[in-house]
PDB file of N, CA and C in Angstrom:
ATOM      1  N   UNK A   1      20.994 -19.124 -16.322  1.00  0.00           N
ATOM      2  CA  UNK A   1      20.839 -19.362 -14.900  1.00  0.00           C
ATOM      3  C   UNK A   1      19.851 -20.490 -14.655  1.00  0.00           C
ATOM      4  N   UNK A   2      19.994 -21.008 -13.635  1.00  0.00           N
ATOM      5  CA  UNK A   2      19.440 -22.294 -13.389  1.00  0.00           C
ATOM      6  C   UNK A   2      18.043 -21.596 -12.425  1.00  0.00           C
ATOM      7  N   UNK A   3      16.875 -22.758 -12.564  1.00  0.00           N
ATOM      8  CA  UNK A   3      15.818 -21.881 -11.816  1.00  0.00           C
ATOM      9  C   UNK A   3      15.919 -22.930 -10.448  1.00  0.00           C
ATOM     10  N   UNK A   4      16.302 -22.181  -9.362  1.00  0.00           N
ATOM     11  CA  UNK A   4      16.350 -22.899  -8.184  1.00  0.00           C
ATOM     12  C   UNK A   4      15.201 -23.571  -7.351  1.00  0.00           C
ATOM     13  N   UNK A   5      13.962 -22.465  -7.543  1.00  0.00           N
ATOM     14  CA  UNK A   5      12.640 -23.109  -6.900  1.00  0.00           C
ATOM     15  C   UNK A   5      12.225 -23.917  -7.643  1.00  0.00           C
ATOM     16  N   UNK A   6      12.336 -24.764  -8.279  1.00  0.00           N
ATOM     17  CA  UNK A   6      12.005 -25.556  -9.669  1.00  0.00           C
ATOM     18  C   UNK A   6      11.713 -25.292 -10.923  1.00  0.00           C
ATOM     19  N   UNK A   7      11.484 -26.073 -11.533  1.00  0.00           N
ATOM     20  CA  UNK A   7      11.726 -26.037 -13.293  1.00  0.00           C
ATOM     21  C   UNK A   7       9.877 -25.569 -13.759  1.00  0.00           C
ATOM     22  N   UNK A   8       9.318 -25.140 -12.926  1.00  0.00           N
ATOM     23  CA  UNK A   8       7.770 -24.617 -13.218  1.00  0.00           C
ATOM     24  C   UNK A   8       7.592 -24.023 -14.249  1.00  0.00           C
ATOM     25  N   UNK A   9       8.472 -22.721 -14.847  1.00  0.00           N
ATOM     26  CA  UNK A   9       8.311 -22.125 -15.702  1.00  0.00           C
ATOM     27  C   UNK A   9       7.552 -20.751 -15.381  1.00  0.00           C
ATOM     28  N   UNK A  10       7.025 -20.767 -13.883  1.00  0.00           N
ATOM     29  CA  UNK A  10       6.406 -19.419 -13.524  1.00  0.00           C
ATOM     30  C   UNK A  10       6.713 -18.069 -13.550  1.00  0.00           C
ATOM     31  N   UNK A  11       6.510 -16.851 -13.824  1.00  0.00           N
ATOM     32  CA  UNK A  11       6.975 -15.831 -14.048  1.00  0.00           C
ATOM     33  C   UNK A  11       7.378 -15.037 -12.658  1.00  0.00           C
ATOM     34  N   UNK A  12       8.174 -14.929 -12.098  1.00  0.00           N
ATOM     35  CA  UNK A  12       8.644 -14.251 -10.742  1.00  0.00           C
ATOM     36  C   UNK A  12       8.111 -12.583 -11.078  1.00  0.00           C
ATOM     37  N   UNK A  13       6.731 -12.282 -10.164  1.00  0.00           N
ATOM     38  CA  UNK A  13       6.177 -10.861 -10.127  1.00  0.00           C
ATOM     39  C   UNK A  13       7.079 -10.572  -8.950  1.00  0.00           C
ATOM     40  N   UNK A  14       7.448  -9.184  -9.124  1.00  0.00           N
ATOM     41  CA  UNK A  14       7.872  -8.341  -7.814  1.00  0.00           C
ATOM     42  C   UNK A  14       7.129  -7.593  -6.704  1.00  0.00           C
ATOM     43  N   UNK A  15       5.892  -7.627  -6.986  1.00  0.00           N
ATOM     44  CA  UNK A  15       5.051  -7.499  -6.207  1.00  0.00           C
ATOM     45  C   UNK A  15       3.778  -8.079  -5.611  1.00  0.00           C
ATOM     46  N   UNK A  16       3.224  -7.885  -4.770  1.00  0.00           N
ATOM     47  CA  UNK A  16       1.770  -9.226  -4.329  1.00  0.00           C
ATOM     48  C   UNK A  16       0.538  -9.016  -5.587  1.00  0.00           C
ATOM     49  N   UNK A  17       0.011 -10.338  -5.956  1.00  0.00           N
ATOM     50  CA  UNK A  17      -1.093 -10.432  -6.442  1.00  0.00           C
ATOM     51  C   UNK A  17      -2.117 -11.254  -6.042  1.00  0.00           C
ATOM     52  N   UNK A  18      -3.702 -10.718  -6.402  1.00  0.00           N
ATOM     53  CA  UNK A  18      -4.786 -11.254  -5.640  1.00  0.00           C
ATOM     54  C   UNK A  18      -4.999 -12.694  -5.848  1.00  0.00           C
ATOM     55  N   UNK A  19      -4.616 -13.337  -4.715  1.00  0.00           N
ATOM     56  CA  UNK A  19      -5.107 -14.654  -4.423  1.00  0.00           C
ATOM     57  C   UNK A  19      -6.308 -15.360  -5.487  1.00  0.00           C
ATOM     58  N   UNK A  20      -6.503 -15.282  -5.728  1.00  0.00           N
ATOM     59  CA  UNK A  20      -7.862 -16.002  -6.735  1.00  0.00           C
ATOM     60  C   UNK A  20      -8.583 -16.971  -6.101  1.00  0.00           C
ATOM     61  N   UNK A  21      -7.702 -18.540  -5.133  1.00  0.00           N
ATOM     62  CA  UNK A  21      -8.297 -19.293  -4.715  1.00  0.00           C
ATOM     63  C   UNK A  21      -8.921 -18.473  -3.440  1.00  0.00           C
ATOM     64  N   UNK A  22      -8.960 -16.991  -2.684  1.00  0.00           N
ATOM     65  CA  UNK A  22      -9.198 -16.744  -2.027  1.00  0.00           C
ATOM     66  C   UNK A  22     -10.064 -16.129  -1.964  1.00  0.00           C
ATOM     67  N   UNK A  23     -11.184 -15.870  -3.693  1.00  0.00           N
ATOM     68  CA  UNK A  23     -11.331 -14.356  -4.308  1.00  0.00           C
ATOM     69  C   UNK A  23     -11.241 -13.502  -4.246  1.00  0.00           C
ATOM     70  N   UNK A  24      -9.588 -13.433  -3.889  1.00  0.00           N
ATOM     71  CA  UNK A  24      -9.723 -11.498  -4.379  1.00  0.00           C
ATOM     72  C   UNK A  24      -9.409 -10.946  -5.203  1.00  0.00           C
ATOM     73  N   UNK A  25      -9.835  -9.906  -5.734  1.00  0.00           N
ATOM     74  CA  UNK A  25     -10.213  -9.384  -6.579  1.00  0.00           C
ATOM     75  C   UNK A  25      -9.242  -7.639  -6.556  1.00  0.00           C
ATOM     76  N   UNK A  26      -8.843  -7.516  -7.942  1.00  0.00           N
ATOM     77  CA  UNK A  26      -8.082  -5.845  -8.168  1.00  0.00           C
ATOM     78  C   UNK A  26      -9.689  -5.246  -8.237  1.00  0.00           C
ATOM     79  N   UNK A  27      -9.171  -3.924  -7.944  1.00  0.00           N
ATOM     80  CA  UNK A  27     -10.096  -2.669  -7.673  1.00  0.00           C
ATOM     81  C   UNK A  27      -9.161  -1.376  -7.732  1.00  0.00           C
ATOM     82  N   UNK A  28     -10.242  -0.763  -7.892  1.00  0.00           N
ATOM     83  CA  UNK A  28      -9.932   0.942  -8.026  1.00  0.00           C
ATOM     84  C   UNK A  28     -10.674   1.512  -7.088  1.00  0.00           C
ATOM     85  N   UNK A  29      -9.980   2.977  -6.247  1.00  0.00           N
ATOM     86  CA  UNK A  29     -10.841   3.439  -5.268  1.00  0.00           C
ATOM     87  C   UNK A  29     -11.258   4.786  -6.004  1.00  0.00           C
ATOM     88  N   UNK A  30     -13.081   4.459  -6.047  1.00  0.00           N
ATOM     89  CA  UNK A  30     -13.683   5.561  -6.438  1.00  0.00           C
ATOM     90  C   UNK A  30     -14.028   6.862  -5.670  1.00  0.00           C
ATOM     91  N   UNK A  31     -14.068   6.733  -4.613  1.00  0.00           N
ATOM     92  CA  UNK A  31     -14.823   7.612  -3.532  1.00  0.00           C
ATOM     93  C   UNK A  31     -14.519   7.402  -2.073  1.00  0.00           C
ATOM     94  N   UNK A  32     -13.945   8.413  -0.991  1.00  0.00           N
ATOM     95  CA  UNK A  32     -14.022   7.746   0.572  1.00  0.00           C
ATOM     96  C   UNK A  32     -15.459   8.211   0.362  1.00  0.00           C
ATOM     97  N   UNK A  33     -16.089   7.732   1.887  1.00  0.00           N
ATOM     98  CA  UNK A  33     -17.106   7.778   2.321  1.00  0.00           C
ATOM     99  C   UNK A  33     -16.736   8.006   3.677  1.00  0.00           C
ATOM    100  N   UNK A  34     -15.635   8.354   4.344  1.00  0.00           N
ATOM    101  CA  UNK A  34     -15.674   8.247   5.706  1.00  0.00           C
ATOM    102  C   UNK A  34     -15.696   6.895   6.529  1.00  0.00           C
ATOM    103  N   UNK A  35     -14.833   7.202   7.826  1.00  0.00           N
ATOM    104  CA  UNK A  35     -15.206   5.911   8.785  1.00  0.00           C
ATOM    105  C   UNK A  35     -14.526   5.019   8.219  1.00  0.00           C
ATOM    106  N   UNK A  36     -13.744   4.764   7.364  1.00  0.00           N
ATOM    107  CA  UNK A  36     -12.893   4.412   7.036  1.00  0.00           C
ATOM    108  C   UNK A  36     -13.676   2.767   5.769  1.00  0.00           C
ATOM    109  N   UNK A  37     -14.632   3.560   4.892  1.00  0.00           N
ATOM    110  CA  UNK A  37     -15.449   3.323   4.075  1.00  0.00           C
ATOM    111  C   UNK A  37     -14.869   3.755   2.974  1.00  0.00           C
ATOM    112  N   UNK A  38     -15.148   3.007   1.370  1.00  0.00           N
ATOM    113  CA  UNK A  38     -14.669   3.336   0.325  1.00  0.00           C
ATOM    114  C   UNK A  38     -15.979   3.006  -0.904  1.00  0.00           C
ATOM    115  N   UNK A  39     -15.842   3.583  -1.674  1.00  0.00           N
ATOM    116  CA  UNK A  39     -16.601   2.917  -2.534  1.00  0.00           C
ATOM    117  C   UNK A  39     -15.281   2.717  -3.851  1.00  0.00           C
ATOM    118  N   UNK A  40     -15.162   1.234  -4.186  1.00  0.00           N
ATOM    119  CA  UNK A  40     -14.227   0.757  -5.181  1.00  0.00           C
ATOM    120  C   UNK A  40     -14.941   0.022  -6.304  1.00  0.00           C
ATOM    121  N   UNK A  41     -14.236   0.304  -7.596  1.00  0.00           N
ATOM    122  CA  UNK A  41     -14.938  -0.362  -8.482  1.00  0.00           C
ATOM    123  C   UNK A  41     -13.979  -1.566  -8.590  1.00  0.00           C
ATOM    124  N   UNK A  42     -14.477  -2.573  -9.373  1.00  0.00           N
ATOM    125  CA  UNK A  42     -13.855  -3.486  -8.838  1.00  0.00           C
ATOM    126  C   UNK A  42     -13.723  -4.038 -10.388  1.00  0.00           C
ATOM    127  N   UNK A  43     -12.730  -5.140 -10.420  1.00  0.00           N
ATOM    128  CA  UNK A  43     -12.619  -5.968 -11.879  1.00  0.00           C
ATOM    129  C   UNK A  43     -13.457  -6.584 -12.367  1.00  0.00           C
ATOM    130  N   UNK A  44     -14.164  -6.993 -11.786  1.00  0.00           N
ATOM    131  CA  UNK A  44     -15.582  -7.540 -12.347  1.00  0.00           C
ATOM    132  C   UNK A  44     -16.849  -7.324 -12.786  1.00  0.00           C
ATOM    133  N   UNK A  45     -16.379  -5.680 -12.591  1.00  0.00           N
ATOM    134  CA  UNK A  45     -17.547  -4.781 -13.226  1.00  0.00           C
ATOM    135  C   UNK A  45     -18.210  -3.999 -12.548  1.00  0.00           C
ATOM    136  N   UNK A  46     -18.662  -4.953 -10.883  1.00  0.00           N
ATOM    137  CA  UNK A  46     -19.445  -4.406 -10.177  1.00  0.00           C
ATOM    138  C   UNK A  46     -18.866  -3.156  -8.908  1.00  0.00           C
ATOM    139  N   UNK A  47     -19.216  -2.544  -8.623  1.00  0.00           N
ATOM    140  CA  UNK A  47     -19.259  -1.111  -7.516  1.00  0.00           C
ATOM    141  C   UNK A  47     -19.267  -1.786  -6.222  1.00  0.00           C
ATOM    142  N   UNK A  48     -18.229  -1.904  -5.332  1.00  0.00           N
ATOM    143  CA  UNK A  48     -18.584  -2.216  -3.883  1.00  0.00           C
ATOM    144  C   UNK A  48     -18.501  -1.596  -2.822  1.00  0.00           C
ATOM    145  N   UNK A  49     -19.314  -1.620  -1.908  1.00  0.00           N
ATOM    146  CA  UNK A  49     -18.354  -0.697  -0.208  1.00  0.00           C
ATOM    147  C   UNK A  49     -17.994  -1.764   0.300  1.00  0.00           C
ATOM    148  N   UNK A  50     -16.489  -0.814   0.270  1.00  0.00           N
ATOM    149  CA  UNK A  50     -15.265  -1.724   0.921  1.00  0.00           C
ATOM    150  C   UNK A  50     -15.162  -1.165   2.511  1.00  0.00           C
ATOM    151  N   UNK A  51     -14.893  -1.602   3.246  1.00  0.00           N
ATOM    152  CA  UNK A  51     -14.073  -1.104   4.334  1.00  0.00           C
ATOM    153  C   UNK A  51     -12.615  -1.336   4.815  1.00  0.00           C
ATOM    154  N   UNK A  52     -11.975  -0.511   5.111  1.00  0.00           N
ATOM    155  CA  UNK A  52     -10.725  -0.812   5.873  1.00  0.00           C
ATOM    156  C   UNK A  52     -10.596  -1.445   7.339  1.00  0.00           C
ATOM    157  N   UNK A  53     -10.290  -2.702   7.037  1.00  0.00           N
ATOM    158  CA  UNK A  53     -10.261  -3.342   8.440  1.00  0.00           C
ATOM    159  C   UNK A  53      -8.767  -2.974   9.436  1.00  0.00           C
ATOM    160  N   UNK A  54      -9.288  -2.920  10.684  1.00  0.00           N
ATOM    161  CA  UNK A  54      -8.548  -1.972  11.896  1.00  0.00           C
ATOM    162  C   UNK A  54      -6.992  -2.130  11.655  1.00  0.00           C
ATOM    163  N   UNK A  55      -6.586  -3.134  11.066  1.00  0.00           N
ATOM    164  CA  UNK A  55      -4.954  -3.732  11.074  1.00  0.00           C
ATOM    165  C   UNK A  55      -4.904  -3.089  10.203  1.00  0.00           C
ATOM    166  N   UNK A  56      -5.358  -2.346   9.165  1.00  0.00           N
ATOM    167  CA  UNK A  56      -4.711  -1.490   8.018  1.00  0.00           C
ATOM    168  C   UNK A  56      -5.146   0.082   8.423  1.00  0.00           C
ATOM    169  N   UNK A  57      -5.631   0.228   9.422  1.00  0.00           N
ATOM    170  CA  UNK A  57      -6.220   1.806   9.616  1.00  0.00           C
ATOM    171  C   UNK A  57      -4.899   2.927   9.222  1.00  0.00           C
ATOM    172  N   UNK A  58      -4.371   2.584  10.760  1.00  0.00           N
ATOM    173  CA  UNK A  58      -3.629   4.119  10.617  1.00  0.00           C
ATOM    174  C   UNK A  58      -2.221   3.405  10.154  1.00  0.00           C
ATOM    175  N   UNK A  59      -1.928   2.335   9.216  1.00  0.00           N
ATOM    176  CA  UNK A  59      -0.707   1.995   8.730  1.00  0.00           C
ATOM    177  C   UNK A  59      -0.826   2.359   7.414  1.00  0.00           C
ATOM    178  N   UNK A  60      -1.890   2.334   6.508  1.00  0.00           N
ATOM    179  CA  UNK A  60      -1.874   2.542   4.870  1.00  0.00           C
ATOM    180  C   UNK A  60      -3.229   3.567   4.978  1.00  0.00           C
ATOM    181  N   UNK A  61      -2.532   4.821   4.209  1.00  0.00           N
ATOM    182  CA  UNK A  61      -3.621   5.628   3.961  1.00  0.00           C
ATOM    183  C   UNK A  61      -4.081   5.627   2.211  1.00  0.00           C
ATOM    184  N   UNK A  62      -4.961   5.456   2.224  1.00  0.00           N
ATOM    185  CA  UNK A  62      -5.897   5.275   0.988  1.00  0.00           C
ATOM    186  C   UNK A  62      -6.838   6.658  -0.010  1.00  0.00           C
ATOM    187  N   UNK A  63      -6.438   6.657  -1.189  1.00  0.00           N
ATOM    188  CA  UNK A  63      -6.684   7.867  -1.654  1.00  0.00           C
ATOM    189  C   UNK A  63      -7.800   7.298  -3.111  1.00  0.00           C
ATOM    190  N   UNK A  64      -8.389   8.611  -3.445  1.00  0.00           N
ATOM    191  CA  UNK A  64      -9.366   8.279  -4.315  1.00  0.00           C
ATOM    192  C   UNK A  64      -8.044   7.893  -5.622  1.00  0.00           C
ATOM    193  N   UNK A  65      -8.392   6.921  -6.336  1.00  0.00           N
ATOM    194  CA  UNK A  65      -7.598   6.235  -7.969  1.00  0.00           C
ATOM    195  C   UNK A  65      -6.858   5.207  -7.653  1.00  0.00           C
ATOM    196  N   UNK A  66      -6.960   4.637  -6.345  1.00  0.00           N
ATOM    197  CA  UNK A  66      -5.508   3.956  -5.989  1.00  0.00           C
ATOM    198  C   UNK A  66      -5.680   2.574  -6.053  1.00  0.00           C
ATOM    199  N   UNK A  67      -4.980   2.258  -6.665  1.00  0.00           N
ATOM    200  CA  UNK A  67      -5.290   0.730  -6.975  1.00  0.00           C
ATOM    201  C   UNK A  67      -4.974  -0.523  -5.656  1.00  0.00           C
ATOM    202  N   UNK A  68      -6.106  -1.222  -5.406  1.00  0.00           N
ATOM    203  CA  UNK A  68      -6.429  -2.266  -4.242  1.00  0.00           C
ATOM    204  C   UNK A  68      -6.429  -4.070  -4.688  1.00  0.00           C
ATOM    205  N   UNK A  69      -6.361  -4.392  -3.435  1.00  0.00           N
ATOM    206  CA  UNK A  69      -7.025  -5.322  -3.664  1.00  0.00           C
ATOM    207  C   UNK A  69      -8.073  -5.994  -3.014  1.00  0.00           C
ATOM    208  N   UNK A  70      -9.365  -6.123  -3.430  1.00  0.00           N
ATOM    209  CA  UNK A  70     -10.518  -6.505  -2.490  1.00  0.00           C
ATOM    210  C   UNK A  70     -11.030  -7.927  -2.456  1.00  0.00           C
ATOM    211  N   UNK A  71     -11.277  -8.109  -0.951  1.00  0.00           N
ATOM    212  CA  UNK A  71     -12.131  -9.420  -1.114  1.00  0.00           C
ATOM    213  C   UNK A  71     -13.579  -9.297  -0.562  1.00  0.00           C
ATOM    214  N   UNK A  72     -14.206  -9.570  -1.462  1.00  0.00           N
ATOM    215  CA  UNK A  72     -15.620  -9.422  -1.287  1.00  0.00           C
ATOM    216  C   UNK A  72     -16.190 -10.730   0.025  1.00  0.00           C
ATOM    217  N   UNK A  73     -17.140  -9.894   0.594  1.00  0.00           N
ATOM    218  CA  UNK A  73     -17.873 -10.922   1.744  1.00  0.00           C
ATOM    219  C   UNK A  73     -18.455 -11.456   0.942  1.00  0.00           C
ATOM    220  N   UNK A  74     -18.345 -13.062   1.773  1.00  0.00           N
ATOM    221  CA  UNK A  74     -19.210 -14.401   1.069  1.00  0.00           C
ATOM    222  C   UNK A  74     -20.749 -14.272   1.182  1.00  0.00           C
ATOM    223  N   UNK A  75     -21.165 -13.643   2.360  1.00  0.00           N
ATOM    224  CA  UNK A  75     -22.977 -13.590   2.405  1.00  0.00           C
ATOM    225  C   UNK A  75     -23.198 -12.160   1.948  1.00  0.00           C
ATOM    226  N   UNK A  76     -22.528 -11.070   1.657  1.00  0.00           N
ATOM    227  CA  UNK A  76     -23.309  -9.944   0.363  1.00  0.00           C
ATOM    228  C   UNK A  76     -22.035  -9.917  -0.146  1.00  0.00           C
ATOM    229  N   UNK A  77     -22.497  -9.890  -1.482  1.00  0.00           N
ATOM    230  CA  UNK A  77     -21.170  -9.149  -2.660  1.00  0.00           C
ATOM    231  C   UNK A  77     -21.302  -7.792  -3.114  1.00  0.00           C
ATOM    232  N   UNK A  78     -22.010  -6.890  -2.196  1.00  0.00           N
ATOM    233  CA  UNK A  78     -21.813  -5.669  -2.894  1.00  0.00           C
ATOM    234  C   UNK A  78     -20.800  -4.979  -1.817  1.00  0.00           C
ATOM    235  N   UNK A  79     -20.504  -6.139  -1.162  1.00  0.00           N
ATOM    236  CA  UNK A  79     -19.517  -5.283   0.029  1.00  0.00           C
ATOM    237  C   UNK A  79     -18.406  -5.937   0.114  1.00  0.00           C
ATOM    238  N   UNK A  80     -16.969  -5.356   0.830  1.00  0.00           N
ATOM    239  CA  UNK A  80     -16.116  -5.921   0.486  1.00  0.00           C
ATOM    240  C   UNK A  80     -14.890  -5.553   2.081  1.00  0.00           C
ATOM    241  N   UNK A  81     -13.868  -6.259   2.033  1.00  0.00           N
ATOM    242  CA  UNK A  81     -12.612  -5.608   3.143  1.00  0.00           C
ATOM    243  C   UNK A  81     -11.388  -5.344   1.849  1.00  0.00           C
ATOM    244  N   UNK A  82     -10.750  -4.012   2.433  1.00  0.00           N
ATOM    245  CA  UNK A  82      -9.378  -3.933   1.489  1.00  0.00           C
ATOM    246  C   UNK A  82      -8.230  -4.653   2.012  1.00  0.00           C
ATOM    247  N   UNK A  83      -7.299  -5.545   0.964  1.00  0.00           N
ATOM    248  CA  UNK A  83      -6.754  -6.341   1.721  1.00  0.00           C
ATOM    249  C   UNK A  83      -5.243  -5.667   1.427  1.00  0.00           C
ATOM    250  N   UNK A  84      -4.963  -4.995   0.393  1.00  0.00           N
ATOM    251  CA  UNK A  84      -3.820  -4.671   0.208  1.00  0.00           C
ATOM    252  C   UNK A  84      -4.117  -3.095  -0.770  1.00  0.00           C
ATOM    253  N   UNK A  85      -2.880  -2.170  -0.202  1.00  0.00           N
ATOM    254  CA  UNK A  85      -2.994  -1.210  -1.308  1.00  0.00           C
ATOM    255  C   UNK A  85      -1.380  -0.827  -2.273  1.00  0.00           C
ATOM    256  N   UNK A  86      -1.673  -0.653  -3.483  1.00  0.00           N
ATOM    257  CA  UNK A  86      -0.481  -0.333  -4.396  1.00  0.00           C
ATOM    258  C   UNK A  86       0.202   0.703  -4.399  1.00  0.00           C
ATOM    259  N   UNK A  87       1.599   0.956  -4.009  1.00  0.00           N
ATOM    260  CA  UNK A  87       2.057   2.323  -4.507  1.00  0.00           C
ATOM    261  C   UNK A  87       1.391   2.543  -5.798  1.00  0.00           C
ATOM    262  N   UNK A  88       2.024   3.827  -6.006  1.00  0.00           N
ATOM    263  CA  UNK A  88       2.318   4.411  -7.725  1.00  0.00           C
ATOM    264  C   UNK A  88       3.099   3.322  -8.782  1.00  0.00           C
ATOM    265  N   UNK A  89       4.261   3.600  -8.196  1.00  0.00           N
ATOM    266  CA  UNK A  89       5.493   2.435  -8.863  1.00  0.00           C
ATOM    267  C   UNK A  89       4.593   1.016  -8.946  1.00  0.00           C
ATOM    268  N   UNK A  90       4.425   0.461  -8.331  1.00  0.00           N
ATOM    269  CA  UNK A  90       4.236  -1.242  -8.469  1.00  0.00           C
ATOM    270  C   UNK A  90       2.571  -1.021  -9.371  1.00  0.00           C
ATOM    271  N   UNK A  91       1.410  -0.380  -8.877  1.00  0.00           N
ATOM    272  CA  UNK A  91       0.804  -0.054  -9.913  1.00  0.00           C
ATOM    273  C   UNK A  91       1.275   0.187 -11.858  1.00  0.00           C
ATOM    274  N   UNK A  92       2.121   1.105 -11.332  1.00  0.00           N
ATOM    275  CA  UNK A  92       2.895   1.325 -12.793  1.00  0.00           C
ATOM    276  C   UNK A  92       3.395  -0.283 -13.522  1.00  0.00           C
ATOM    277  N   UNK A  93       4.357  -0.560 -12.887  1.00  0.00           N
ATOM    278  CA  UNK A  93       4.794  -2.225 -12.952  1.00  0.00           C
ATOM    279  C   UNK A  93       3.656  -3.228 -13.536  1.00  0.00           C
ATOM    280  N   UNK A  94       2.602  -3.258 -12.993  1.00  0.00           N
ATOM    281  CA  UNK A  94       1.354  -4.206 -13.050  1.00  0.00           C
ATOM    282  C   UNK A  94       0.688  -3.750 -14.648  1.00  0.00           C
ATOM    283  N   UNK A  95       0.930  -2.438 -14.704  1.00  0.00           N
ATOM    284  CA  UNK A  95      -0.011  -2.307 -15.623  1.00  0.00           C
ATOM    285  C   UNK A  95       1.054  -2.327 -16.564  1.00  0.00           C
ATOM    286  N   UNK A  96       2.439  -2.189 -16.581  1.00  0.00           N
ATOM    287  CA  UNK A  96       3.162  -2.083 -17.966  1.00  0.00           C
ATOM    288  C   UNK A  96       3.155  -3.581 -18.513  1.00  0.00           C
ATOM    289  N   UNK A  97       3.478  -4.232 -17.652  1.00  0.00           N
ATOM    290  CA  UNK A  97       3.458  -6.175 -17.536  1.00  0.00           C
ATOM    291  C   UNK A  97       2.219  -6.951 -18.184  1.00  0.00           C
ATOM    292  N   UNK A  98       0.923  -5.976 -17.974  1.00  0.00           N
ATOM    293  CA  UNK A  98      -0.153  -6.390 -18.954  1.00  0.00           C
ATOM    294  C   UNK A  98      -0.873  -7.596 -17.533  1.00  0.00           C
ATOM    295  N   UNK A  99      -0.531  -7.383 -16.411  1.00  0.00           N
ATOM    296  CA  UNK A  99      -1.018  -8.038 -15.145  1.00  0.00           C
ATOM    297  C   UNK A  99      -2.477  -7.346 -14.530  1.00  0.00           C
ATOM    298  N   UNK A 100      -2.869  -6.370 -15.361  1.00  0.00           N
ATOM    299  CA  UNK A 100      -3.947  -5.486 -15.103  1.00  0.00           C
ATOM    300  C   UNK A 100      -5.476  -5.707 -15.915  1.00  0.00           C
ATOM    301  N   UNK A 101      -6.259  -6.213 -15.428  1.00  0.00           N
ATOM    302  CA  UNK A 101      -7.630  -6.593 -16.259  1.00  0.00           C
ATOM    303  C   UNK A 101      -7.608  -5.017 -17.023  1.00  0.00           C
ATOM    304  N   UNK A 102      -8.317  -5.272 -18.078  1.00  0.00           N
ATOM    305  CA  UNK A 102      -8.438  -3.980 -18.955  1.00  0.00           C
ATOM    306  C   UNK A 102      -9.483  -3.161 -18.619  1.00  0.00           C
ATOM    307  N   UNK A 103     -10.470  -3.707 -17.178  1.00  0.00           N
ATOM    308  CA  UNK A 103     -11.538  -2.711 -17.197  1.00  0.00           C
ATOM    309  C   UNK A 103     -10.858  -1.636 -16.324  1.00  0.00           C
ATOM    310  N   UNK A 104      -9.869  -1.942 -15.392  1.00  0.00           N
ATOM    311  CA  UNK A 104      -9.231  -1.453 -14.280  1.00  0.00           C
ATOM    312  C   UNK A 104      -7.957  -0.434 -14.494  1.00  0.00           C
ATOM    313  N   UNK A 105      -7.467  -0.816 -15.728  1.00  0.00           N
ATOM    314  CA  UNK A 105      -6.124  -0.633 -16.124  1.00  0.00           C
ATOM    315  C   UNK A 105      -6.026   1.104 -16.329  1.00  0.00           C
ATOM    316  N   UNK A 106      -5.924   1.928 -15.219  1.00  0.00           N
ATOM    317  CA  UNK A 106      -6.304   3.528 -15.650  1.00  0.00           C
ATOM    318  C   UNK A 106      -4.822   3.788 -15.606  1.00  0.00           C
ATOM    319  N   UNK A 107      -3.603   2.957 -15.668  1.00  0.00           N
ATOM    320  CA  UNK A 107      -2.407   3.804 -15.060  1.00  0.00           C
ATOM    321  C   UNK A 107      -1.006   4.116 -16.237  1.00  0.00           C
ATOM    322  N   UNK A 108      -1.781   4.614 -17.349  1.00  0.00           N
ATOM    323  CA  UNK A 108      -1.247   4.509 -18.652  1.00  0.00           C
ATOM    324  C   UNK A 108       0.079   5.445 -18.136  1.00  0.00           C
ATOM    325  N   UNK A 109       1.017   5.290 -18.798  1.00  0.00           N
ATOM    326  CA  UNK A 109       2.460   6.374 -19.209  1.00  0.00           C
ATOM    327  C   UNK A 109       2.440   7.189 -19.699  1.00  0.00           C
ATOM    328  N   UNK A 110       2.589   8.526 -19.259  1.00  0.00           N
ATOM    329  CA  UNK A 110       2.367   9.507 -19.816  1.00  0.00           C
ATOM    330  C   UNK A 110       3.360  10.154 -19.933  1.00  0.00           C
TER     331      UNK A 110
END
């Protein structure tokens, strides 16, 4: 088959991944906190409170293990907004694909 969007060679994912030029960053949700507060660990090692901003409130509900994606605020980095959350399935996907940093990667086959 011919590659129609051009000859790039890029790998077509089936699901969204974190922007990088945007920093965001995969995470895991460790803990609610209420108020629509999280504490997520994040790929880079460090622990952040995230919050859910109002456009994701009552459309995506968020559970402790669930894999995110966060972008940390530019004036503190221990805090963060959730910008996207993963089913089960596409989690599963990410991590079979080897698209999963290894500190993050909890979603083995069992």
């Amino acid at each position: 088959m011919d590659n129609k969007a051009g000859d790039t060679g890029e790998n077509i994912t089936r699901v969204i991944t974190p922007n990088k030029r945007k920093g965001e960053i995969y995470g895991i949700v460790e803990k609610l906190s209420g108020a629509s507060r999280l504490t997520v660990m994040c790929e880079d090692g460090s622990t952040r409170n995230c919050r859910i901003p109002g456009k994701m409130k009552k459309r995506m509900w968020i559970r402790e293990g669930d894999l995110v994606i966060v972008k940390p605020w530019d004036f503190q980095d221990e805090k963060g907004d959730i910008v996207y959350r993963y089913t089960r399935t596409q989690a599963l996907y990410l991590s079979r694909n080897k698209m999963l940093p290894e500190i993050i990667d909890v979603f083995n086959e069992r």
